[in-house]
PDB file of N, CA and C in Angstrom:
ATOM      1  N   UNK A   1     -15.824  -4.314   5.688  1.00  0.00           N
ATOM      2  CA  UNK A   1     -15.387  -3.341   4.704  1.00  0.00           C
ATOM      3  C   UNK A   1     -16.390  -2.192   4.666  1.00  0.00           C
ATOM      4  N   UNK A   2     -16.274  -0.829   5.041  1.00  0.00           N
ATOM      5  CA  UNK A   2     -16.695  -0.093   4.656  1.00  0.00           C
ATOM      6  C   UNK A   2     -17.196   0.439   3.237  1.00  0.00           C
ATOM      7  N   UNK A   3     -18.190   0.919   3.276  1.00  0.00           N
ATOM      8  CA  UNK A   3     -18.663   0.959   1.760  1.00  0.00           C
ATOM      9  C   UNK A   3     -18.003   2.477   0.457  1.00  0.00           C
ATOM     10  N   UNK A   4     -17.404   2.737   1.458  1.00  0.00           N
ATOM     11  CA  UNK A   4     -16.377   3.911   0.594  1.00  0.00           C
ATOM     12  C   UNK A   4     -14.819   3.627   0.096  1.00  0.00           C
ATOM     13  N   UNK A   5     -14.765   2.041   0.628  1.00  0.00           N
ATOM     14  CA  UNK A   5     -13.349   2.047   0.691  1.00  0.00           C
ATOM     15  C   UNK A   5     -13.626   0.358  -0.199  1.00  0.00           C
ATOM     16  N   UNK A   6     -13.707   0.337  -1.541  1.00  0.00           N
ATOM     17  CA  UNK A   6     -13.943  -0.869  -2.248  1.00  0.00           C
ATOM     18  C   UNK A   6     -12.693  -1.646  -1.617  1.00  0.00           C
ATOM     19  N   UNK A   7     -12.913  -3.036  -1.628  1.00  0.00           N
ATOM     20  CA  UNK A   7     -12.193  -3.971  -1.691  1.00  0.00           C
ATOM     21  C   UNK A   7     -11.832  -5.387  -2.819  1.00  0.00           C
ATOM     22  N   UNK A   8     -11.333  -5.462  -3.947  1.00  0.00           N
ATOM     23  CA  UNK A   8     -11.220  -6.260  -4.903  1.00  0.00           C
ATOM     24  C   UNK A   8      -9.942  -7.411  -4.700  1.00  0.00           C
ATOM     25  N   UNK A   9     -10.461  -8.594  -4.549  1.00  0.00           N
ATOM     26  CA  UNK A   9      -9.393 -10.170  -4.094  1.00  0.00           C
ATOM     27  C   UNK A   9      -9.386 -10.779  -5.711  1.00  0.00           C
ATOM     28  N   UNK A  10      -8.613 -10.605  -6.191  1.00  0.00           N
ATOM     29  CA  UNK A  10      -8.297 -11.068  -7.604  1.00  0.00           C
ATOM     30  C   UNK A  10      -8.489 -12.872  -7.562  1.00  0.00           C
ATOM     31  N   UNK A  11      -8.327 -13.566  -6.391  1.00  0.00           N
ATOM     32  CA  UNK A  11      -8.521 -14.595  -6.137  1.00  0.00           C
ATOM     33  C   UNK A  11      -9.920 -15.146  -6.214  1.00  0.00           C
ATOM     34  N   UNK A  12     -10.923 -14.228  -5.996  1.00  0.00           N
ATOM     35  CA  UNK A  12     -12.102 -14.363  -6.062  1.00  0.00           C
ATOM     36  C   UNK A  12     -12.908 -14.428  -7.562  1.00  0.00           C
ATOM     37  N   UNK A  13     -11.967 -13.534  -7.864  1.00  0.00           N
ATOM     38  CA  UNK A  13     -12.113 -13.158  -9.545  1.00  0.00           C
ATOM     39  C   UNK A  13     -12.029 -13.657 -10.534  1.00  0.00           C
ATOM     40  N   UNK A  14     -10.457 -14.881 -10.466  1.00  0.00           N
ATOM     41  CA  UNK A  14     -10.181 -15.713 -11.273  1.00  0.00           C
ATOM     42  C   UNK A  14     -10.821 -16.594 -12.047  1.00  0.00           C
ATOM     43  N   UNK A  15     -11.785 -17.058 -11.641  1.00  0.00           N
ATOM     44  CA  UNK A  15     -13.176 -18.067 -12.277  1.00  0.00           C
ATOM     45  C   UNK A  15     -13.350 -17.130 -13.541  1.00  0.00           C
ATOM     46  N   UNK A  16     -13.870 -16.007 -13.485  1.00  0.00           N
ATOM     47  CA  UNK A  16     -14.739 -15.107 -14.124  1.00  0.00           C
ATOM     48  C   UNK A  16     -13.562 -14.361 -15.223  1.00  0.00           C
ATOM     49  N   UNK A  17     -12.078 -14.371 -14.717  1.00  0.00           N
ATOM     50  CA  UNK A  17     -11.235 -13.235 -15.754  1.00  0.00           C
ATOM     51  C   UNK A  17     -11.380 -14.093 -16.979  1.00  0.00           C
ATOM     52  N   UNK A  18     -11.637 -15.004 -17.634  1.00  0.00           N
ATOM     53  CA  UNK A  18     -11.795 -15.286 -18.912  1.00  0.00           C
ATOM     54  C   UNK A  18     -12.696 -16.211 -19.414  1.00  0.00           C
ATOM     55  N   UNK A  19     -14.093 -16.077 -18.951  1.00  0.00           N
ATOM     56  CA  UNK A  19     -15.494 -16.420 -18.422  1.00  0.00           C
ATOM     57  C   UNK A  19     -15.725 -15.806 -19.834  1.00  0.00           C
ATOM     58  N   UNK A  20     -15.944 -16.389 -20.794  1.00  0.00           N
ATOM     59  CA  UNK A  20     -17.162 -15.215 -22.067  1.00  0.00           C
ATOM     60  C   UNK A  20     -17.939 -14.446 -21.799  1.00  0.00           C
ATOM     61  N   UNK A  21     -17.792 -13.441 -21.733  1.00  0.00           N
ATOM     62  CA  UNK A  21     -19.205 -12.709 -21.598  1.00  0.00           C
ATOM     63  C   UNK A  21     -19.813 -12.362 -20.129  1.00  0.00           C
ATOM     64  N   UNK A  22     -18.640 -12.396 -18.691  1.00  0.00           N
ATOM     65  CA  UNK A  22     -18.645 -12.313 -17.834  1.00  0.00           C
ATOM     66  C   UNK A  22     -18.161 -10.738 -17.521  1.00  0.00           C
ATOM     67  N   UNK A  23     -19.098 -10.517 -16.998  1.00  0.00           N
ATOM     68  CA  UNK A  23     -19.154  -9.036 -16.556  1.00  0.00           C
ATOM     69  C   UNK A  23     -18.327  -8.637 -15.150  1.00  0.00           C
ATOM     70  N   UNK A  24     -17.982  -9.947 -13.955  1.00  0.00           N
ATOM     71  CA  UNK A  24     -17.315  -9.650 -13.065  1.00  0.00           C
ATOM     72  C   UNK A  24     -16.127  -8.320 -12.888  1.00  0.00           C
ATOM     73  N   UNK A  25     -15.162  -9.005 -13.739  1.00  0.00           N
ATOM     74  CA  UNK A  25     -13.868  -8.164 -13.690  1.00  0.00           C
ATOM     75  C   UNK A  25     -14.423  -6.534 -14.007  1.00  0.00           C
ATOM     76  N   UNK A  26     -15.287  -6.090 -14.979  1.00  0.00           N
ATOM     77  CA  UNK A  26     -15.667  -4.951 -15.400  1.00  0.00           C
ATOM     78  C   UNK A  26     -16.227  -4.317 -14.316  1.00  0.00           C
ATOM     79  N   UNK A  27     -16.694  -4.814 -13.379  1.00  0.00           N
ATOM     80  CA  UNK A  27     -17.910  -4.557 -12.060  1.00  0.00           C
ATOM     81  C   UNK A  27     -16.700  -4.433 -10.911  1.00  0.00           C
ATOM     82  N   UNK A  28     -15.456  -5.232 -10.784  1.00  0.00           N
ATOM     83  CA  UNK A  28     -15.285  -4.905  -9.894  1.00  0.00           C
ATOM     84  C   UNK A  28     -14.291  -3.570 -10.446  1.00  0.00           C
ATOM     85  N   UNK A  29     -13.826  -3.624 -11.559  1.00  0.00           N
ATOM     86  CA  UNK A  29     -13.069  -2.322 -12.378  1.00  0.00           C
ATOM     87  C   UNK A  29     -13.805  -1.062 -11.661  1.00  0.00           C
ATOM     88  N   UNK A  30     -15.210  -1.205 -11.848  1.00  0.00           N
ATOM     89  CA  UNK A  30     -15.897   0.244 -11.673  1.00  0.00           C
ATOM     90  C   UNK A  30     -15.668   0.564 -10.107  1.00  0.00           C
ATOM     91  N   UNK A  31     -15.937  -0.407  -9.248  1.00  0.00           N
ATOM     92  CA  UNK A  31     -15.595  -0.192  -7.728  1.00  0.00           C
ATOM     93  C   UNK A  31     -14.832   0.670  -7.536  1.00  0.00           C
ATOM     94  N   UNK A  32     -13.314  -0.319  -7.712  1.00  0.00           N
ATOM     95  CA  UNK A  32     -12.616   0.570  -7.691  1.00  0.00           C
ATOM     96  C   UNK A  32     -12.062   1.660  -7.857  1.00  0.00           C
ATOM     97  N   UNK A  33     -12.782   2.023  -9.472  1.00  0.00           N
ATOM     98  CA  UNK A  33     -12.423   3.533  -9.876  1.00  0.00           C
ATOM     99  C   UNK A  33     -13.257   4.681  -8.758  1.00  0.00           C
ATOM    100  N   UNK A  34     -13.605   4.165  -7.910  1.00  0.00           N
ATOM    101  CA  UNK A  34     -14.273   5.119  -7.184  1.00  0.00           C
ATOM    102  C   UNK A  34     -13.132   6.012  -5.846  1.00  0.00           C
ATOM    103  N   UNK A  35     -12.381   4.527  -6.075  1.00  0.00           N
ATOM    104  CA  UNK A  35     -11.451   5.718  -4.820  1.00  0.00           C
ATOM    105  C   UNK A  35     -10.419   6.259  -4.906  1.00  0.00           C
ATOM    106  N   UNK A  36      -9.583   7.226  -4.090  1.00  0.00           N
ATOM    107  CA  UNK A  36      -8.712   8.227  -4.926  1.00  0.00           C
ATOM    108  C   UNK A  36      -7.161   7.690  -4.646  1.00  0.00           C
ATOM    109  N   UNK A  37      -7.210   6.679  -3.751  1.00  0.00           N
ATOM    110  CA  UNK A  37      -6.336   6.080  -3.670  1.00  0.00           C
ATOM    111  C   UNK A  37      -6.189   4.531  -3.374  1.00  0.00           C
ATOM    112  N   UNK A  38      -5.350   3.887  -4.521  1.00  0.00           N
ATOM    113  CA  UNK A  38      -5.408   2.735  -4.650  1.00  0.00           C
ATOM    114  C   UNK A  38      -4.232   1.509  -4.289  1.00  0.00           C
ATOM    115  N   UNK A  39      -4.158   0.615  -3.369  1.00  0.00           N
ATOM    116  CA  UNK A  39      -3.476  -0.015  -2.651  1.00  0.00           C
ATOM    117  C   UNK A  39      -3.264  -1.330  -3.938  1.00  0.00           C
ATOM    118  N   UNK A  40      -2.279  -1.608  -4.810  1.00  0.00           N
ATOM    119  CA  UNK A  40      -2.399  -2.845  -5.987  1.00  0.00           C
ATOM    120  C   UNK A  40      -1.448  -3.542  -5.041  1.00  0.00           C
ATOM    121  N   UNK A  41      -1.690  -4.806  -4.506  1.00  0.00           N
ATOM    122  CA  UNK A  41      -0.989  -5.773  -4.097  1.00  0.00           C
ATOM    123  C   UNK A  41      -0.791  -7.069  -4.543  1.00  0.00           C
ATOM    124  N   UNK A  42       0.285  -7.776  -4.569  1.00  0.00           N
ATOM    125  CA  UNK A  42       0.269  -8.756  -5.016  1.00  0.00           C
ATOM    126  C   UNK A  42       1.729  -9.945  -4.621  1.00  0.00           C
ATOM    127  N   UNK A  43       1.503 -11.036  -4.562  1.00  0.00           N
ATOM    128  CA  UNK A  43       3.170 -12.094  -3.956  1.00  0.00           C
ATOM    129  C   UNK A  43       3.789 -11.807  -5.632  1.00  0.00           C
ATOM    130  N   UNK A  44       4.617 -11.586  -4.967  1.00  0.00           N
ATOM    131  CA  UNK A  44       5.856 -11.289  -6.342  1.00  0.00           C
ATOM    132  C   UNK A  44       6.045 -13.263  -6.970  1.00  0.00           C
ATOM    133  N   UNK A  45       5.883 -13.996  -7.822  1.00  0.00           N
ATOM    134  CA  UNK A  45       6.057 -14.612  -8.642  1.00  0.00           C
ATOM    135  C   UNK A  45       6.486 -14.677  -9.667  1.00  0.00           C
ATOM    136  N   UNK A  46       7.690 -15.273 -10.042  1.00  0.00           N
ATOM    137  CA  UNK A  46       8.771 -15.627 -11.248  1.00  0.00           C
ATOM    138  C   UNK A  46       9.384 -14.494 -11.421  1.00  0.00           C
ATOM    139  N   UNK A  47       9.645 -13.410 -10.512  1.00  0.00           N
ATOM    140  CA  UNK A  47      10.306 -11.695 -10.262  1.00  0.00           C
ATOM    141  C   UNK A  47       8.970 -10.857 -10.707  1.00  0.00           C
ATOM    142  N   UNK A  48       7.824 -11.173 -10.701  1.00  0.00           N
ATOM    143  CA  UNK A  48       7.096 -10.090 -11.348  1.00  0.00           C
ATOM    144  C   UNK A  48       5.623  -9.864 -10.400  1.00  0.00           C
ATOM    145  N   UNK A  49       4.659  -9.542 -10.376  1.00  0.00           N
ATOM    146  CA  UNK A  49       3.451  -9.484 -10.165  1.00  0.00           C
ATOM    147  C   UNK A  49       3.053 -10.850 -11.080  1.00  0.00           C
ATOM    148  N   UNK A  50       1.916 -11.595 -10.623  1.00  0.00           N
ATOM    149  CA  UNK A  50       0.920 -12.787 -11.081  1.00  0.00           C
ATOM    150  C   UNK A  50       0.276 -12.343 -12.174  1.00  0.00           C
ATOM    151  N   UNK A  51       0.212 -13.872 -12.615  1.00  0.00           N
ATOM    152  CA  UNK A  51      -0.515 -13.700 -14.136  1.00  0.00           C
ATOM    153  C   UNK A  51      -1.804 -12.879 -14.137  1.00  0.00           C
ATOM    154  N   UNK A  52      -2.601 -13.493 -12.775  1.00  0.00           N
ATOM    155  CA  UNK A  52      -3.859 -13.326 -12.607  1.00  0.00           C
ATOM    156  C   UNK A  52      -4.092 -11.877 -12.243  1.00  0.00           C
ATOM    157  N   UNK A  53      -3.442 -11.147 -11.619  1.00  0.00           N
ATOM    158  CA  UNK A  53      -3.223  -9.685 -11.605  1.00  0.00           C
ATOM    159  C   UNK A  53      -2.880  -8.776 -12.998  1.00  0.00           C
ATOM    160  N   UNK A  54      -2.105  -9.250 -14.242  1.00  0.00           N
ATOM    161  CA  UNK A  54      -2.139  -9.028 -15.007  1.00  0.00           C
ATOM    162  C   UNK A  54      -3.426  -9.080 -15.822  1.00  0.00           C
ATOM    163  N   UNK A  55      -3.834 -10.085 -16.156  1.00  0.00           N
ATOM    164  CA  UNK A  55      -5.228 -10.782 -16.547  1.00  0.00           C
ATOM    165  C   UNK A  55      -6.174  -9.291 -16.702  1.00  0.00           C
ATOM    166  N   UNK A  56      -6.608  -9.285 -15.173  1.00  0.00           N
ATOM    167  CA  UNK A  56      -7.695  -8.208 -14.499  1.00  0.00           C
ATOM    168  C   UNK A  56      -7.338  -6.921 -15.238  1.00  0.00           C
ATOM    169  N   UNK A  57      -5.786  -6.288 -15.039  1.00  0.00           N
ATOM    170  CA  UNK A  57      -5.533  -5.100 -15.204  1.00  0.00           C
ATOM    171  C   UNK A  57      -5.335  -4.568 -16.909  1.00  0.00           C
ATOM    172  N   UNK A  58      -5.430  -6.406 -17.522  1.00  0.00           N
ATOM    173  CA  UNK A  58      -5.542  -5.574 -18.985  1.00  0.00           C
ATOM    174  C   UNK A  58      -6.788  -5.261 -19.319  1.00  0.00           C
ATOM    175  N   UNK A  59      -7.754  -5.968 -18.844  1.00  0.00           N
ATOM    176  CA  UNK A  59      -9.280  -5.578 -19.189  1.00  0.00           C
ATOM    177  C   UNK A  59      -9.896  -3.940 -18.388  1.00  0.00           C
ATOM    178  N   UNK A  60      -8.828  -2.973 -17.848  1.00  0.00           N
ATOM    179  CA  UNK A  60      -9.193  -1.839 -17.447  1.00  0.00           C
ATOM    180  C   UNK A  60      -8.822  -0.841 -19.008  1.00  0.00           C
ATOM    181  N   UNK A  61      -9.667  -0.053 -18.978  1.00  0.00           N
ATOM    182  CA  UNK A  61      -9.234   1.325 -19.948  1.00  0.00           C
ATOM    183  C   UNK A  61      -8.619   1.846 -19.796  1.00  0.00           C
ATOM    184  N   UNK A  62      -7.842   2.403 -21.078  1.00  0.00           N
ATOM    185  CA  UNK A  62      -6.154   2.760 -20.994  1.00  0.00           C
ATOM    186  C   UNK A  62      -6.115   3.993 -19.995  1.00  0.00           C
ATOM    187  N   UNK A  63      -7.133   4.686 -19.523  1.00  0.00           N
ATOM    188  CA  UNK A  63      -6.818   6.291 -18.536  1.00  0.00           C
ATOM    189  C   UNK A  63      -7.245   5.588 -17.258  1.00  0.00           C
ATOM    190  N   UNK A  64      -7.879   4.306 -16.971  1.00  0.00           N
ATOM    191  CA  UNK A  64      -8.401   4.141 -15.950  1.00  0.00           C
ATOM    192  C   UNK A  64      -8.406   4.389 -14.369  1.00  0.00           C
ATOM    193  N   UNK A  65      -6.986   5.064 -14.363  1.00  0.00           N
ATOM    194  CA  UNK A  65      -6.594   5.529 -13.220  1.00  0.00           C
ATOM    195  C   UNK A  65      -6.222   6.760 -13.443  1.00  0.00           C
ATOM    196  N   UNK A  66      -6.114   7.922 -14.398  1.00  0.00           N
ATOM    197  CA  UNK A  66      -5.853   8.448 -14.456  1.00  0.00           C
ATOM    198  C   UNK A  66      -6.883   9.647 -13.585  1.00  0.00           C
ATOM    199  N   UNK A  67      -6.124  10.442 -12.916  1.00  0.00           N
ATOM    200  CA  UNK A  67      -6.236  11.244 -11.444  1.00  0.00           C
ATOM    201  C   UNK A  67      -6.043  10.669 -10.431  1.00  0.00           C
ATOM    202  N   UNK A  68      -5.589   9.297  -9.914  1.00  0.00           N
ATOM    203  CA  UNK A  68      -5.695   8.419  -9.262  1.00  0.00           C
ATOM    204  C   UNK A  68      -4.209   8.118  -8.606  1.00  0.00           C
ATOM    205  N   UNK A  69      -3.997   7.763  -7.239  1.00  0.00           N
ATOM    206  CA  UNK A  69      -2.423   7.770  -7.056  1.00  0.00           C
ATOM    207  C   UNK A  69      -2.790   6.176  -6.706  1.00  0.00           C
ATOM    208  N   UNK A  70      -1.563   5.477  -7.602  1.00  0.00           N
ATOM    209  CA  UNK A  70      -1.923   4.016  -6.431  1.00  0.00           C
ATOM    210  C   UNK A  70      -0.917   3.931  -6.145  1.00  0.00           C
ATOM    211  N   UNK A  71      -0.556   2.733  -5.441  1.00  0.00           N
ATOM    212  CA  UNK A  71       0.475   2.365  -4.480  1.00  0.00           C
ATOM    213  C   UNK A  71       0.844   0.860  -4.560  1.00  0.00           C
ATOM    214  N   UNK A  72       1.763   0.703  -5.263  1.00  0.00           N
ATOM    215  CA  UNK A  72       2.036  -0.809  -5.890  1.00  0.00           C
ATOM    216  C   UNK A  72       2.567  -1.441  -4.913  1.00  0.00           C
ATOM    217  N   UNK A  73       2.210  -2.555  -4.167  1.00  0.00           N
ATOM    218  CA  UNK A  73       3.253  -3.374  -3.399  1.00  0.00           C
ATOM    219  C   UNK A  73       3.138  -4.880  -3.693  1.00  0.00           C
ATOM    220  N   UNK A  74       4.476  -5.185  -3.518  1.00  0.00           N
ATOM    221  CA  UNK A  74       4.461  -6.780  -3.716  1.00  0.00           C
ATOM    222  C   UNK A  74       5.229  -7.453  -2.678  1.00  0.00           C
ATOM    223  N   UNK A  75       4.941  -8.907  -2.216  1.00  0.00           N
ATOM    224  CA  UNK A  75       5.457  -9.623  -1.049  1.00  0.00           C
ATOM    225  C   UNK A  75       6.416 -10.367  -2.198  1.00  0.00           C
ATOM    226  N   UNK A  76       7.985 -10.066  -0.936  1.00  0.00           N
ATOM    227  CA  UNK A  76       8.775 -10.606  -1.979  1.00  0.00           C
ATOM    228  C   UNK A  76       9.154 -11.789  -0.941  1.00  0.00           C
ATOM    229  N   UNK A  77       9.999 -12.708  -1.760  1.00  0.00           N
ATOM    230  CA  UNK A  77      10.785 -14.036  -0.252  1.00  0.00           C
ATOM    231  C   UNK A  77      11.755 -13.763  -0.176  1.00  0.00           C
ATOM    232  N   UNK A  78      12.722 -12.836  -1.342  1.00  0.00           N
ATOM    233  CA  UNK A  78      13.908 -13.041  -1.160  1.00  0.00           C
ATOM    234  C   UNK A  78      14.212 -11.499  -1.324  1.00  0.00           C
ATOM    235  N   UNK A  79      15.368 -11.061  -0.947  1.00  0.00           N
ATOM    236  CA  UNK A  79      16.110  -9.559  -1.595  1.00  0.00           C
ATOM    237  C   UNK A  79      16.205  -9.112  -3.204  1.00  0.00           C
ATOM    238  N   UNK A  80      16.233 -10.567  -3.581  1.00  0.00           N
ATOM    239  CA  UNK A  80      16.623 -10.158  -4.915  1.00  0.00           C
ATOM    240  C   UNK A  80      15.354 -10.066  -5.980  1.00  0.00           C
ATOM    241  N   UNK A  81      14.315  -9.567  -5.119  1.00  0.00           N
ATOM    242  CA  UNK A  81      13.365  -9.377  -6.047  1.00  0.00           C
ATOM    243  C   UNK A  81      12.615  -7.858  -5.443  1.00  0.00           C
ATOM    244  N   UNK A  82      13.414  -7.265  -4.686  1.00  0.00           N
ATOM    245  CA  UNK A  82      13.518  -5.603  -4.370  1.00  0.00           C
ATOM    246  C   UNK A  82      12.861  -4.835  -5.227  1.00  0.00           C
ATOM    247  N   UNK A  83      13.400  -4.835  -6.480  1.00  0.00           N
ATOM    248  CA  UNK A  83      13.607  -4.286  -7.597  1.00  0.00           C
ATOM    249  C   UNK A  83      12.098  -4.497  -8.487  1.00  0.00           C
ATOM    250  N   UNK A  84      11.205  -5.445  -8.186  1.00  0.00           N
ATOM    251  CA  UNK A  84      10.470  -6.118  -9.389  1.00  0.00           C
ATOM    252  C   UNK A  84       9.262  -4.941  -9.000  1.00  0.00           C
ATOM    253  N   UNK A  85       9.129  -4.011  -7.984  1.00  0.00           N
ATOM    254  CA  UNK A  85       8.220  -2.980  -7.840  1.00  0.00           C
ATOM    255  C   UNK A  85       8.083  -1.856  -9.201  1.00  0.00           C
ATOM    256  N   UNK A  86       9.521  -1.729  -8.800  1.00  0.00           N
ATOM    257  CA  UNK A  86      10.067  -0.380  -9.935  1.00  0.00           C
ATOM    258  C   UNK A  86       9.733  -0.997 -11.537  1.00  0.00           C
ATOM    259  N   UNK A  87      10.475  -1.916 -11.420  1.00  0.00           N
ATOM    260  CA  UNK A  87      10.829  -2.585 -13.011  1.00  0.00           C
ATOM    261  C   UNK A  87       9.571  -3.044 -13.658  1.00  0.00           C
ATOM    262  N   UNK A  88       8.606  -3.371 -12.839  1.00  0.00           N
ATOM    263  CA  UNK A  88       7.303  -4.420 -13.503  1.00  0.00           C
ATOM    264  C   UNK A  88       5.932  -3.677 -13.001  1.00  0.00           C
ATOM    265  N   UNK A  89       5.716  -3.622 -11.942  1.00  0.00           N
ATOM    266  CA  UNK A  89       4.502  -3.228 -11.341  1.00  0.00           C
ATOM    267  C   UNK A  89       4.021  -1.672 -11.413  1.00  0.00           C
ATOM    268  N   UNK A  90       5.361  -1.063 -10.878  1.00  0.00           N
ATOM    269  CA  UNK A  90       4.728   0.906 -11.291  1.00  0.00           C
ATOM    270  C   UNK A  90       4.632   1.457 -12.685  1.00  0.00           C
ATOM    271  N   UNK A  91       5.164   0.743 -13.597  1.00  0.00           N
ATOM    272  CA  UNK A  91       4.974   0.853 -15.256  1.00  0.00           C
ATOM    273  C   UNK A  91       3.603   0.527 -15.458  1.00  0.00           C
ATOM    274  N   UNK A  92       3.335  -0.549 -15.039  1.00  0.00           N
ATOM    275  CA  UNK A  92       1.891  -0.874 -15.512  1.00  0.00           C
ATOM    276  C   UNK A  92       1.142   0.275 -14.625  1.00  0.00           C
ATOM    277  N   UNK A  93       0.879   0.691 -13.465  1.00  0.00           N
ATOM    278  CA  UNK A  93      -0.155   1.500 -12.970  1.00  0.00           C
ATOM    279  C   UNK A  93       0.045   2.770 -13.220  1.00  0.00           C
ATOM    280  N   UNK A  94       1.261   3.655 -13.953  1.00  0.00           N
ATOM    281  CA  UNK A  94       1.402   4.401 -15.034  1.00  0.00           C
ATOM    282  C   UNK A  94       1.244   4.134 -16.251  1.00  0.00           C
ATOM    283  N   UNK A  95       0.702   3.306 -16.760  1.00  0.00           N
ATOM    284  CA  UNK A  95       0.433   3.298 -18.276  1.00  0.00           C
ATOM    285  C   UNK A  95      -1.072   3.289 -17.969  1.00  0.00           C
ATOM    286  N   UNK A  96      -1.157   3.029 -16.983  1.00  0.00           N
ATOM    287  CA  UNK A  96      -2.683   3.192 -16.746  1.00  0.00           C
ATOM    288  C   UNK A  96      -3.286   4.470 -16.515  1.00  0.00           C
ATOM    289  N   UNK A  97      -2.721   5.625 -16.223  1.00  0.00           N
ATOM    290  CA  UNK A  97      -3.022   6.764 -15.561  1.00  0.00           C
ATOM    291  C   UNK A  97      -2.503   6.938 -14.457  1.00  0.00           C
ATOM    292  N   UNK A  98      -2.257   6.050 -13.403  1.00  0.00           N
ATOM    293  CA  UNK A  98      -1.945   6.313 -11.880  1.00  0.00           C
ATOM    294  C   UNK A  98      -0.793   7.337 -11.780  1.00  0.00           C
ATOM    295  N   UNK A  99      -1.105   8.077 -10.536  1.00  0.00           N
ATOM    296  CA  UNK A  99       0.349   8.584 -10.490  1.00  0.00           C
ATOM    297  C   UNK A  99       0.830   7.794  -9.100  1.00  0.00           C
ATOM    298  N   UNK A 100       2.199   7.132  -9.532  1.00  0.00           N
ATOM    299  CA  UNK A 100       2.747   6.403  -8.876  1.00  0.00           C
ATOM    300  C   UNK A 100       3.743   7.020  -8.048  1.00  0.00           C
ATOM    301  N   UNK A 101       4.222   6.054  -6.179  1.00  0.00           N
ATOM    302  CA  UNK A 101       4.834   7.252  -5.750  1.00  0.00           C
ATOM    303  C   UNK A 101       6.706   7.015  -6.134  1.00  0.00           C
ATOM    304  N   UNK A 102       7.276   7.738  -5.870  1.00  0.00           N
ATOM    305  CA  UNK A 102       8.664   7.653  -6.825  1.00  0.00           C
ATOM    306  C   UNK A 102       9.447   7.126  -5.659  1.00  0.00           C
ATOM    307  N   UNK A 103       9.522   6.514  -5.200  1.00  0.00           N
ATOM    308  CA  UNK A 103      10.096   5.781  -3.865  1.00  0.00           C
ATOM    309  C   UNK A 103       9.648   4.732  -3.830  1.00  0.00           C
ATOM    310  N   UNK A 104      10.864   3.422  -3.919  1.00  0.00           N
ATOM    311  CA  UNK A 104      10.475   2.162  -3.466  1.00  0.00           C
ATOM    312  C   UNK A 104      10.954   1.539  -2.221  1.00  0.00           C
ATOM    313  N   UNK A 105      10.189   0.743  -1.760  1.00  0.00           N
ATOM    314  CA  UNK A 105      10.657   0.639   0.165  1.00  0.00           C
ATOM    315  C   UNK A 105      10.765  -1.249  -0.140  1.00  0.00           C
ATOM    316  N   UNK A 106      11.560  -1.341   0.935  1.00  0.00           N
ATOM    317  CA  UNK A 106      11.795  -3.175   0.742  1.00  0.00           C
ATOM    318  C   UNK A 106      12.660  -2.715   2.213  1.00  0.00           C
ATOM    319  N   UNK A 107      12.252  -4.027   2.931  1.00  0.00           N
ATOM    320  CA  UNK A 107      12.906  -4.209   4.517  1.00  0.00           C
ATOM    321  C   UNK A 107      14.716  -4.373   4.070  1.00  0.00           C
ATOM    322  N   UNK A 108      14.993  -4.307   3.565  1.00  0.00           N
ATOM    323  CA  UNK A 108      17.023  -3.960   3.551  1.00  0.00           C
ATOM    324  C   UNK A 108      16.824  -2.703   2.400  1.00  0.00           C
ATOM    325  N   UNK A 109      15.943  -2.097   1.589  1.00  0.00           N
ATOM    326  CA  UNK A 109      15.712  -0.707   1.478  1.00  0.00           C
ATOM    327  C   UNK A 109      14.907  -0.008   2.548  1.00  0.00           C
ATOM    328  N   UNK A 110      14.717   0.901   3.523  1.00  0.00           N
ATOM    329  CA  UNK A 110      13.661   2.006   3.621  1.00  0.00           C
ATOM    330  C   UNK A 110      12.848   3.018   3.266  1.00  0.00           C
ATOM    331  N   UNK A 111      12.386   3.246   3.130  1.00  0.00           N
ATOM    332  CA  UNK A 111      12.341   4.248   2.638  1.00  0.00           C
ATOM    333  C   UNK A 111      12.948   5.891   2.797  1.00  0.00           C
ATOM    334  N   UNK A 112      12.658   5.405   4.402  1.00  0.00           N
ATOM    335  CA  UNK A 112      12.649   6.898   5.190  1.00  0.00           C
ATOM    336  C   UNK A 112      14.238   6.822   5.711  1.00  0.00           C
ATOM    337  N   UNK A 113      15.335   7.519   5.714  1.00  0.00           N
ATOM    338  CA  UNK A 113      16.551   7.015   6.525  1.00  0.00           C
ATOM    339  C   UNK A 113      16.186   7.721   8.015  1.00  0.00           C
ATOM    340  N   UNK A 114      16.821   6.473   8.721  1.00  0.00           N
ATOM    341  CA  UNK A 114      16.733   6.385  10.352  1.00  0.00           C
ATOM    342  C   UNK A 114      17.292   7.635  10.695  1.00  0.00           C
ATOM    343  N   UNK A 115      16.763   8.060  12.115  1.00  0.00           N
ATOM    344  CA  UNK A 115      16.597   9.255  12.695  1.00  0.00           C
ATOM    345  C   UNK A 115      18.247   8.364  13.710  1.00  0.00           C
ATOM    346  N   UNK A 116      18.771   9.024  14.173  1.00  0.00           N
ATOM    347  CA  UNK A 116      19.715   9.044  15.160  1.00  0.00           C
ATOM    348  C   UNK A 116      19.364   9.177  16.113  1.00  0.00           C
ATOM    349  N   UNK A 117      19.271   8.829  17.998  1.00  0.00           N
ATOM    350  CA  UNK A 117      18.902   9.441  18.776  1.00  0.00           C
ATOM    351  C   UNK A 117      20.278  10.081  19.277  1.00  0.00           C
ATOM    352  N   UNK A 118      20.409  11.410  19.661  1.00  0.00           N
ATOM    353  CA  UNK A 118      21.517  11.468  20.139  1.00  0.00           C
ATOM    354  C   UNK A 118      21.606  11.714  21.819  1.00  0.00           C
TER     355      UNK A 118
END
């Protein structure tokens, strides 16, 4: 990992998100606010983003991204959880400040429509 480009594994984190008096989550909060663009990933569970991703992102300050574009993605298993980007995940990184991008992509959505060769 390059040292300009933070990297935060919420998996790593989990011990510490409700640790008393554990400074982790706050430390890796600051990392991240360092870069201008932010990759939030996460396996889509019960249609939504993980508890444990939630957890982390309430202990950020309410502007915390604000100037900040992130980029919400979630691994889905099925089609019918397409949707849980828009509905669950880009709300939260706009209530945060982020500016989120207004296009959601899923392999039976694209984003981009196919070029034709003719």
């Amino acid at each position: 990992m390059a040292p300009d480009r933070p990297l935060v594994d919420a998996a790593v984190l989990a011990p510490s998100v409700f640790e008393p008096g554990s400074t982790a989550v706050r430390e890796a909060l600051d990392r991240l606010s360092t870069a201008d663009v932010l990759a939030v990933a996460s396996p889509t569970y019960k249609a939504t983003y993980t508890g444990l991703l939630k957890a982390i992102l309430d202990q950020a300050p309410g502007s915390w991204l604000r100037g900040k574009t992130a980029v919400p993605l979630l691994v889905a298993a099925a089609d019918k959880h397409a949707l849980a980007v828009e509905l669950h995940l880009k709300p939260l990184l706009a209530e945060l400040g982020a500016s989120v991008p207004a296009r959601v992509c899923s392999p039976t959505r694209p984003c981009c429509p196919r070029t034709r060769n003719s």
